[in-house]
PDB file of N, CA and C in Angstrom:
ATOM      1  N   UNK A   1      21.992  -7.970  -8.902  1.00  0.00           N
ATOM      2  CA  UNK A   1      22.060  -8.106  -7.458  1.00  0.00           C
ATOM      3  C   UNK A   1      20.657  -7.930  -6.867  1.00  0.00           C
ATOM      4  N   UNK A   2      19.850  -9.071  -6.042  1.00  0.00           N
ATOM      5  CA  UNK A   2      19.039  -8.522  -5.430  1.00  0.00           C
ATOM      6  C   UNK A   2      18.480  -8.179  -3.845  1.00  0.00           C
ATOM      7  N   UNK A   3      18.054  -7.739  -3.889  1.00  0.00           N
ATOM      8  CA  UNK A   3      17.916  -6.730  -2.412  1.00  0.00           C
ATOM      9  C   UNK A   3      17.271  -7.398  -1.426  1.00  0.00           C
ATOM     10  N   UNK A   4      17.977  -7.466  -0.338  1.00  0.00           N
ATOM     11  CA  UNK A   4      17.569  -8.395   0.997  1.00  0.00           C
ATOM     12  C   UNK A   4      16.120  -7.642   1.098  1.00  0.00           C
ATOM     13  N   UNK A   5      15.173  -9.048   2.142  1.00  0.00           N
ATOM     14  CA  UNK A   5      13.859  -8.702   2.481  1.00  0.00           C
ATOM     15  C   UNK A   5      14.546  -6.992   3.089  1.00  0.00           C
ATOM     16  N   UNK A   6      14.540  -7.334   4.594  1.00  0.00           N
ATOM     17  CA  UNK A   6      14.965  -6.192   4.857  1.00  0.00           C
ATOM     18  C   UNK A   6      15.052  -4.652   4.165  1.00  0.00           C
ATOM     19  N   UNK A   7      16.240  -4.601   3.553  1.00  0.00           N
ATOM     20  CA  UNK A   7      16.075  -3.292   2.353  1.00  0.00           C
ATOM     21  C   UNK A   7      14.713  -3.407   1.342  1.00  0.00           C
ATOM     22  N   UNK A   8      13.899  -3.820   0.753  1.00  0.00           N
ATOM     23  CA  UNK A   8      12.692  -4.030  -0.239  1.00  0.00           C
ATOM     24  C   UNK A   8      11.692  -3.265   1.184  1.00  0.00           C
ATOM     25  N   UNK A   9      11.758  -4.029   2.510  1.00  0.00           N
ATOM     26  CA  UNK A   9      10.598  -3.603   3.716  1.00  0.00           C
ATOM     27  C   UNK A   9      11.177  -2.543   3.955  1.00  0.00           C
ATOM     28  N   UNK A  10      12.015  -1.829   3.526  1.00  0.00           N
ATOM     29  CA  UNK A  10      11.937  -0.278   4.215  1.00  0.00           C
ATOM     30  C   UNK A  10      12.084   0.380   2.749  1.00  0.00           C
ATOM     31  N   UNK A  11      12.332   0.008   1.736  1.00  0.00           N
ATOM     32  CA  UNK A  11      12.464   0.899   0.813  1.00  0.00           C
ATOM     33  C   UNK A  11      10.557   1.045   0.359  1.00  0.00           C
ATOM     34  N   UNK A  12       9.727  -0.159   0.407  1.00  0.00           N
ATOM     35  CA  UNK A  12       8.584   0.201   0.533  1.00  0.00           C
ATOM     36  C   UNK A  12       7.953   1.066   1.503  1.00  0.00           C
ATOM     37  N   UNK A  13       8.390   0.715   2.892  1.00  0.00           N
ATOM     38  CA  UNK A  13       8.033   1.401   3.525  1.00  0.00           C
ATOM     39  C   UNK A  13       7.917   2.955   3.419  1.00  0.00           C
ATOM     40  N   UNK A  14       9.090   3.508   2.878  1.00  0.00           N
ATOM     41  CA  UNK A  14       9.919   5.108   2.151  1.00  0.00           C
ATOM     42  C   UNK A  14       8.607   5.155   1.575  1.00  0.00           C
ATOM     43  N   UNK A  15       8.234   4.429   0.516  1.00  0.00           N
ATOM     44  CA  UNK A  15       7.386   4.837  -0.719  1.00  0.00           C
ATOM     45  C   UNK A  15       6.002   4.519  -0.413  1.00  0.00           C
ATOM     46  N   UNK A  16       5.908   4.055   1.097  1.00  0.00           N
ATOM     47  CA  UNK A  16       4.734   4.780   1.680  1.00  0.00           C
ATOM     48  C   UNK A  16       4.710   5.878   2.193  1.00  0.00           C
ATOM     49  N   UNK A  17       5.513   6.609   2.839  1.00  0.00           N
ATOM     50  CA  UNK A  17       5.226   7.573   3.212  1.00  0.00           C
ATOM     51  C   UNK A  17       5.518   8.817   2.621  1.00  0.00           C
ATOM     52  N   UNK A  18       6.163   8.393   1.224  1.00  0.00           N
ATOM     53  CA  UNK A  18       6.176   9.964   0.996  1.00  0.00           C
ATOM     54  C   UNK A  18       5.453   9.709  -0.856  1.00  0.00           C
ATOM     55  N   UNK A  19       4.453   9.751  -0.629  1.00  0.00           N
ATOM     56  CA  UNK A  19       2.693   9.330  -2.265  1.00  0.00           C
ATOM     57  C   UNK A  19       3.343  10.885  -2.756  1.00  0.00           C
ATOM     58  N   UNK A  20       2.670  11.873  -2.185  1.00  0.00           N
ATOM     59  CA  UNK A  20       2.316  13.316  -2.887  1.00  0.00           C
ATOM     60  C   UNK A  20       1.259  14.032  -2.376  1.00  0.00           C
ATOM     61  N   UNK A  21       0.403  13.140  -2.046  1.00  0.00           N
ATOM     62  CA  UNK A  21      -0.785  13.282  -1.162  1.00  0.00           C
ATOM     63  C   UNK A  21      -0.824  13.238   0.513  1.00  0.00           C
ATOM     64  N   UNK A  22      -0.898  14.170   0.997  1.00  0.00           N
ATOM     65  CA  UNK A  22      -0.952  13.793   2.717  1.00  0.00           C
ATOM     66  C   UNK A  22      -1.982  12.689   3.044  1.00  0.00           C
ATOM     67  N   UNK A  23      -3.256  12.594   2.415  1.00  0.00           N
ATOM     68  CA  UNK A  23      -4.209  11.426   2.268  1.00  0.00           C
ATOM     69  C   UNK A  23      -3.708  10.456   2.664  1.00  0.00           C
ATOM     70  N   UNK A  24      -2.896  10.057   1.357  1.00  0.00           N
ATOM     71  CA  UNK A  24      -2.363   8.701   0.689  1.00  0.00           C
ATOM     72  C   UNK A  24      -1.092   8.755   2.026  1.00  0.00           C
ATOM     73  N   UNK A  25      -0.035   9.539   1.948  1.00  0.00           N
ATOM     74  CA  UNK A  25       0.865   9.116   3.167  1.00  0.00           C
ATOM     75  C   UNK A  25       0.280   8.403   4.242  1.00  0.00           C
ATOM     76  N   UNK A  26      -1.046   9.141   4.773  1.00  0.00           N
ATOM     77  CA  UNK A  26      -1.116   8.706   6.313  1.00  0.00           C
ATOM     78  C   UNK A  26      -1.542   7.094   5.918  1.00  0.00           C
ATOM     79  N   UNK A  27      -2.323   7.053   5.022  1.00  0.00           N
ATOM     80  CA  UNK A  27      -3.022   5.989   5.002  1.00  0.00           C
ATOM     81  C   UNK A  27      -2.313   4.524   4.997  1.00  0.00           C
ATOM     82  N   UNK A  28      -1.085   4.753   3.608  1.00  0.00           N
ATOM     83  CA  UNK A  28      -0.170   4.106   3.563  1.00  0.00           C
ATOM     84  C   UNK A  28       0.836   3.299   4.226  1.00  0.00           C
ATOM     85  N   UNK A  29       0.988   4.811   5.407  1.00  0.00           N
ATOM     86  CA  UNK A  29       2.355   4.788   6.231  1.00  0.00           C
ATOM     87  C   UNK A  29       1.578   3.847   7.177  1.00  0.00           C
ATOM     88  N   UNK A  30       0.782   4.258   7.274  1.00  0.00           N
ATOM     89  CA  UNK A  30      -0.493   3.241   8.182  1.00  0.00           C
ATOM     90  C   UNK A  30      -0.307   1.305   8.085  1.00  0.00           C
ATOM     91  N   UNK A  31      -0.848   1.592   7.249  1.00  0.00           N
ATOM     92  CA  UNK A  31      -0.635   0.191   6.575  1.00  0.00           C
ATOM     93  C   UNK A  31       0.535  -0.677   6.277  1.00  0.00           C
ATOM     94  N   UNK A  32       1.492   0.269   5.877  1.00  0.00           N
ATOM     95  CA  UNK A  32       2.526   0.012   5.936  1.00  0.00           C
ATOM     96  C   UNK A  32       3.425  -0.856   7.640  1.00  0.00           C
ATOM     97  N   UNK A  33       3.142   0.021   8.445  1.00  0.00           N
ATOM     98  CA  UNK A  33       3.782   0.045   9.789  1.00  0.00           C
ATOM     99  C   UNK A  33       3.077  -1.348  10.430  1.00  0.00           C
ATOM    100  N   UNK A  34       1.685  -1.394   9.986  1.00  0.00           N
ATOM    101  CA  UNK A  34       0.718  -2.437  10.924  1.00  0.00           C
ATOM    102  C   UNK A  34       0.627  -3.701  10.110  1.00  0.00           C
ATOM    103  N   UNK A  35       1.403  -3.521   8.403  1.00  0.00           N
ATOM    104  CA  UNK A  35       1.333  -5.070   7.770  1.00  0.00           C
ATOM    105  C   UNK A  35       2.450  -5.726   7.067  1.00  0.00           C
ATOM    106  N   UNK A  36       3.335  -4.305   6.567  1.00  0.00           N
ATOM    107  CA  UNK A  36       4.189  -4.931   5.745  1.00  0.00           C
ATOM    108  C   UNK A  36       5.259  -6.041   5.642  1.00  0.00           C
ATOM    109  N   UNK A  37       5.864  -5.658   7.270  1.00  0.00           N
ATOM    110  CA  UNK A  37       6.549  -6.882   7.633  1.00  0.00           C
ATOM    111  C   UNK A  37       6.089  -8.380   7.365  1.00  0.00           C
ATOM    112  N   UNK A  38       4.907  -8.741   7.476  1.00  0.00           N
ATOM    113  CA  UNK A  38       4.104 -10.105   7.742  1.00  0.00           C
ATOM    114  C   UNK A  38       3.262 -10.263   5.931  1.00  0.00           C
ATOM    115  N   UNK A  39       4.043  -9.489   5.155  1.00  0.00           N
ATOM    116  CA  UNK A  39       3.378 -10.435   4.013  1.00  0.00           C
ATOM    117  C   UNK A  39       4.702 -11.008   3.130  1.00  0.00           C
ATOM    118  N   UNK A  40       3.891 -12.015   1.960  1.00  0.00           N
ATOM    119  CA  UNK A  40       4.644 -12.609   1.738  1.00  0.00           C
ATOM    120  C   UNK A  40       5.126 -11.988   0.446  1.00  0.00           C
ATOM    121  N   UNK A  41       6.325 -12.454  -0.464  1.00  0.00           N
ATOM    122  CA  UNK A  41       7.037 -12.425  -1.488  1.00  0.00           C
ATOM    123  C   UNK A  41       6.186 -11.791  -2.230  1.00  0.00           C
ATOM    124  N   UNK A  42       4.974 -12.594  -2.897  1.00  0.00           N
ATOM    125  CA  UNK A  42       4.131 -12.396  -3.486  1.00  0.00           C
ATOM    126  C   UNK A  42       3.021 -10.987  -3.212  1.00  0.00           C
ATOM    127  N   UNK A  43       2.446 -10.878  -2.041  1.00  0.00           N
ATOM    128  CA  UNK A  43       2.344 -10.027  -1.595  1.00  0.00           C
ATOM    129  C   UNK A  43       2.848  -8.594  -1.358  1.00  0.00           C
ATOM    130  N   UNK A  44       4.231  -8.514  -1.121  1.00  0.00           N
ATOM    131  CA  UNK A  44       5.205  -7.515  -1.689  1.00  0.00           C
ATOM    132  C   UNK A  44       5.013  -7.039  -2.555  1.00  0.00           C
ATOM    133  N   UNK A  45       5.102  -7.960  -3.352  1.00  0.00           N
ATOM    134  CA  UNK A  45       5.117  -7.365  -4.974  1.00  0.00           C
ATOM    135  C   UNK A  45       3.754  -6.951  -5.745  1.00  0.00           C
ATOM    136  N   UNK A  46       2.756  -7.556  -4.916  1.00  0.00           N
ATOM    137  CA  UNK A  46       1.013  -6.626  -5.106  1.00  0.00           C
ATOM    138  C   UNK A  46       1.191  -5.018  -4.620  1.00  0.00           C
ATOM    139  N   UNK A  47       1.441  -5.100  -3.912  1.00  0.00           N
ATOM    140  CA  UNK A  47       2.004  -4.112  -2.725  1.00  0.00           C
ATOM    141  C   UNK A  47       2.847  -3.190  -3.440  1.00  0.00           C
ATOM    142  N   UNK A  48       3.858  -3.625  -4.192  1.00  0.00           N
ATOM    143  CA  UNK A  48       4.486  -2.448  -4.629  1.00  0.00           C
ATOM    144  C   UNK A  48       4.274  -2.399  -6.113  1.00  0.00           C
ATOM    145  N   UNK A  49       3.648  -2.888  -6.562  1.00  0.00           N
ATOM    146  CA  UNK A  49       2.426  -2.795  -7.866  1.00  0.00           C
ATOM    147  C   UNK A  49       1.172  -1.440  -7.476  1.00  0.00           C
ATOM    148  N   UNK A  50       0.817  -1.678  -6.707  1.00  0.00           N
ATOM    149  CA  UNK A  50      -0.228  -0.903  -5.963  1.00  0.00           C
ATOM    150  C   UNK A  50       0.691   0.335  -6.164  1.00  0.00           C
ATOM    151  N   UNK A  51       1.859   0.515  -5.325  1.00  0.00           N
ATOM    152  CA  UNK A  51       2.179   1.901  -4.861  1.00  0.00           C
ATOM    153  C   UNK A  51       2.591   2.682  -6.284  1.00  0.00           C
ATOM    154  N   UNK A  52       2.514   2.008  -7.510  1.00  0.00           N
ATOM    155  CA  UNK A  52       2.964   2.179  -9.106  1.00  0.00           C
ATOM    156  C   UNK A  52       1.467   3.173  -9.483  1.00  0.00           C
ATOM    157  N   UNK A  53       0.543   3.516  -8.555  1.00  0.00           N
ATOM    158  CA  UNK A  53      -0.650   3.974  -9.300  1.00  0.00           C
ATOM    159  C   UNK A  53      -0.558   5.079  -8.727  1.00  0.00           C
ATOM    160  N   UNK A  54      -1.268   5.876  -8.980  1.00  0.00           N
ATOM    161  CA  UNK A  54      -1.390   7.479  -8.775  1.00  0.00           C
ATOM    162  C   UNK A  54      -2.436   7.506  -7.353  1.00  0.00           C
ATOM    163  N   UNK A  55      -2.214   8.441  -6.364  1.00  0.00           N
ATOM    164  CA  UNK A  55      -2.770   9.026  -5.594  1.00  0.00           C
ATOM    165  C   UNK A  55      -4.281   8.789  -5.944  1.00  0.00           C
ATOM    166  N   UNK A  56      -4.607   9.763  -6.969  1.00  0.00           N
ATOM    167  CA  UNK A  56      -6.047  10.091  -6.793  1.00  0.00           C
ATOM    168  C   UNK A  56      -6.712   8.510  -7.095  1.00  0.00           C
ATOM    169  N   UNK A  57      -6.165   8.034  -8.039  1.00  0.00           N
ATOM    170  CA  UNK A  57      -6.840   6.967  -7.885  1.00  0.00           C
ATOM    171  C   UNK A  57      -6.936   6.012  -7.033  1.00  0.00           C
ATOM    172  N   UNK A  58      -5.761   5.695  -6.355  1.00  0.00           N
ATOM    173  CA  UNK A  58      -5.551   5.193  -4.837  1.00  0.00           C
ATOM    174  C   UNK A  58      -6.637   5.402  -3.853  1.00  0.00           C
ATOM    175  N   UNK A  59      -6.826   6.398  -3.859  1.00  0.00           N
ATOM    176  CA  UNK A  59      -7.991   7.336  -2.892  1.00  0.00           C
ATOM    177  C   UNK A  59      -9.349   7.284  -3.215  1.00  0.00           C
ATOM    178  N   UNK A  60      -9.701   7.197  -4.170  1.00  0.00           N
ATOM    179  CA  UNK A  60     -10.922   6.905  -4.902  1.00  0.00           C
ATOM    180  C   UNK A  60     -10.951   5.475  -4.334  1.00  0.00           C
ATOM    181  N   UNK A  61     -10.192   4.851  -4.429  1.00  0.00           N
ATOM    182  CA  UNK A  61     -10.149   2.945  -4.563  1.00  0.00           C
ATOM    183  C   UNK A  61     -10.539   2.761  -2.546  1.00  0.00           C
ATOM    184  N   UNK A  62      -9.412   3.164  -2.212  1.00  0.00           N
ATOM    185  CA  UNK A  62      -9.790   3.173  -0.866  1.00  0.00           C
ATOM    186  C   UNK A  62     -10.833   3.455  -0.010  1.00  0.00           C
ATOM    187  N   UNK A  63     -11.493   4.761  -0.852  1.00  0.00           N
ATOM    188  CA  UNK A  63     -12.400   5.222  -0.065  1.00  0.00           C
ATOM    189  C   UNK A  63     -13.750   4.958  -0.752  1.00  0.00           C
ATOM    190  N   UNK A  64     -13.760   3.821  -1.484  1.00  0.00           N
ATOM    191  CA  UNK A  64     -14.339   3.366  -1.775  1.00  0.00           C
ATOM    192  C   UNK A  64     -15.444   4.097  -2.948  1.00  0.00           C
ATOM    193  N   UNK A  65     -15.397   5.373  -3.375  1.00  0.00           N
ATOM    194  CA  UNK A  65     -15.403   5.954  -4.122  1.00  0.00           C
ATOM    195  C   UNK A  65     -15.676   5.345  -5.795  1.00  0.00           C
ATOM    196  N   UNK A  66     -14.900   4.802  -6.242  1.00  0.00           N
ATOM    197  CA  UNK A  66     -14.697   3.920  -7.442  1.00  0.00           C
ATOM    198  C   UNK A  66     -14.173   2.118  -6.766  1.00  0.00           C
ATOM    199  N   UNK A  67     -14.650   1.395  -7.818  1.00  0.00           N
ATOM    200  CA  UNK A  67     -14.142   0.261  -7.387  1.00  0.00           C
ATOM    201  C   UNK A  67     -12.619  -0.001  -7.751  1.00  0.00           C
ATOM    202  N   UNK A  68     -12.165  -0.534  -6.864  1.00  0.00           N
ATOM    203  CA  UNK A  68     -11.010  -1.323  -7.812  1.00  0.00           C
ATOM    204  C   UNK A  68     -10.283  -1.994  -8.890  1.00  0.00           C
ATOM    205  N   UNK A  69      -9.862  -2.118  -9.201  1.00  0.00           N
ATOM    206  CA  UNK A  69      -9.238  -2.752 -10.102  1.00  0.00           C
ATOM    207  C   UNK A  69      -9.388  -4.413  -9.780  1.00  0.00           C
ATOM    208  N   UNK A  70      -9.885  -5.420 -10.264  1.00  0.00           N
ATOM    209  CA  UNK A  70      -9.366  -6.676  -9.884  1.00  0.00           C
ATOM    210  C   UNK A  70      -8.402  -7.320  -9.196  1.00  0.00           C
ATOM    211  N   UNK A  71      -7.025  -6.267 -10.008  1.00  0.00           N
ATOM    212  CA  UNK A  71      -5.850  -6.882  -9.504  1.00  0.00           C
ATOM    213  C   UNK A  71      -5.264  -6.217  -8.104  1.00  0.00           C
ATOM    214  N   UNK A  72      -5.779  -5.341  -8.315  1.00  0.00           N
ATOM    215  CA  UNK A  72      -5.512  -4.393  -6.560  1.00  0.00           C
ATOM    216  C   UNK A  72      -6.554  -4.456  -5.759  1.00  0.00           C
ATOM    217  N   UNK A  73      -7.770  -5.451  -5.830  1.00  0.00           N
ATOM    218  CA  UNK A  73      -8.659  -5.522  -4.877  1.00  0.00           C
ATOM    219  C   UNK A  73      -8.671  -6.363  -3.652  1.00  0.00           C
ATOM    220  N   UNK A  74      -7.770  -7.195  -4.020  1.00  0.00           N
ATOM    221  CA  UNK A  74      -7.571  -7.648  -2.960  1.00  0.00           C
ATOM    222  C   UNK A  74      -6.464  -6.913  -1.625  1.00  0.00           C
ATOM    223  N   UNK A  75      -5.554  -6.557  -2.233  1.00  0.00           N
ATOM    224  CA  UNK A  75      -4.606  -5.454  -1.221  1.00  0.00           C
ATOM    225  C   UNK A  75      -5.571  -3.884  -1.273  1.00  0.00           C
ATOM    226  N   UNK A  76      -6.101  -3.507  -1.908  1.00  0.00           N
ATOM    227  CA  UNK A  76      -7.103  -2.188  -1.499  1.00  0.00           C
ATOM    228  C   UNK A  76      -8.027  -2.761  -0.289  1.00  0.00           C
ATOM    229  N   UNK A  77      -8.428  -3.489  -0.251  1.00  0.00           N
ATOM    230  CA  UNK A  77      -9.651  -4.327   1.094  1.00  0.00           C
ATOM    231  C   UNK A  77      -8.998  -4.191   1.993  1.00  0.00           C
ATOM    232  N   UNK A  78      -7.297  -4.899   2.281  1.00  0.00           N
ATOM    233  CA  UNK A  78      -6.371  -4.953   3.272  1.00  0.00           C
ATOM    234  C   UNK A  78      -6.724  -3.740   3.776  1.00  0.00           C
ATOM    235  N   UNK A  79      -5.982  -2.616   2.938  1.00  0.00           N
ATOM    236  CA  UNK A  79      -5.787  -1.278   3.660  1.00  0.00           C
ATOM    237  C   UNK A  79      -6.689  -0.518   3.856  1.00  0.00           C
ATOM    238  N   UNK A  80      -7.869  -0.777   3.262  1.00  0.00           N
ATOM    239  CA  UNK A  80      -9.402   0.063   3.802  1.00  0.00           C
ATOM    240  C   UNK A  80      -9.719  -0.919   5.489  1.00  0.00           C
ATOM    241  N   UNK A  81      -9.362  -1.750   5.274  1.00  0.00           N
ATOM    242  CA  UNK A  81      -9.444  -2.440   6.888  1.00  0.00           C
ATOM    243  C   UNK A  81      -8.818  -1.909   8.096  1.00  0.00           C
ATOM    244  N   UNK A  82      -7.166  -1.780   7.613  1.00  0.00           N
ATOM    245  CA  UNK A  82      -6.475  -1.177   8.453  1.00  0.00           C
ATOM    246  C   UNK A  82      -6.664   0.547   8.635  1.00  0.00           C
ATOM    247  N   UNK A  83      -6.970   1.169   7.592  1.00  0.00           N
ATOM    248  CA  UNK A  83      -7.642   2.491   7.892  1.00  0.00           C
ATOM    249  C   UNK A  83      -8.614   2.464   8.522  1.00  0.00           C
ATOM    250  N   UNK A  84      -9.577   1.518   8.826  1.00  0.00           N
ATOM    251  CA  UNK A  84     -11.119   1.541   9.658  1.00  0.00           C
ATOM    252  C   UNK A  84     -10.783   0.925  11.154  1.00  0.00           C
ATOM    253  N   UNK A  85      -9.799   0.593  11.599  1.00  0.00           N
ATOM    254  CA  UNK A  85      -9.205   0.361  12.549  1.00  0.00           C
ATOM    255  C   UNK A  85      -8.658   1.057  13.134  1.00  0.00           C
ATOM    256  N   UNK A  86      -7.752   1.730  12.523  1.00  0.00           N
ATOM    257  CA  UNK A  86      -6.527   2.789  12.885  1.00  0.00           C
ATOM    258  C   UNK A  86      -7.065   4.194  13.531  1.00  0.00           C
TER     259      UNK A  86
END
């Protein structure tokens, strides 16, 4: 059975806001609230690939600290954007 857009955009949403890290929540929940709706299928699923990695490294990635990964560099850019906004 699979799960309407709808349920996937809030069950990500959930698993932005609750990382382990207060960091990572705000940042997330952030990002979350100001993009998730408006990406696509594909995107989603970067997106919740991303949220599969650990905090510290998340945070490192974001804050530019360490580089990214290839495959999360393009959605790490997203959300260092929307954190420099926010």
């Amino acid at each position: 059975m699979t799960e309407s857009r709808e349920t996937r955009l809030k069950r990500l949403h959930m698993r932005s806001m609750r990382r382990g890290t207060k960091e990572m929540d705000i940042l997330l929940m952030r990002y979350s609230a100001a993009r998730l709706a408006d990406l696509t299928d594909d995107q989603l699923d970067a997106y919740e690939a991303l949220l599969d990695e650990n905090d510290q490294d998340l945070y490192q990635w974001i804050s530019g600290q360490k580089p990214a990964p290839e495959i999360h560099a393009p959605m790490i850019s997203e959300i260092t954007q929307v954190a420099a906004n926010g």
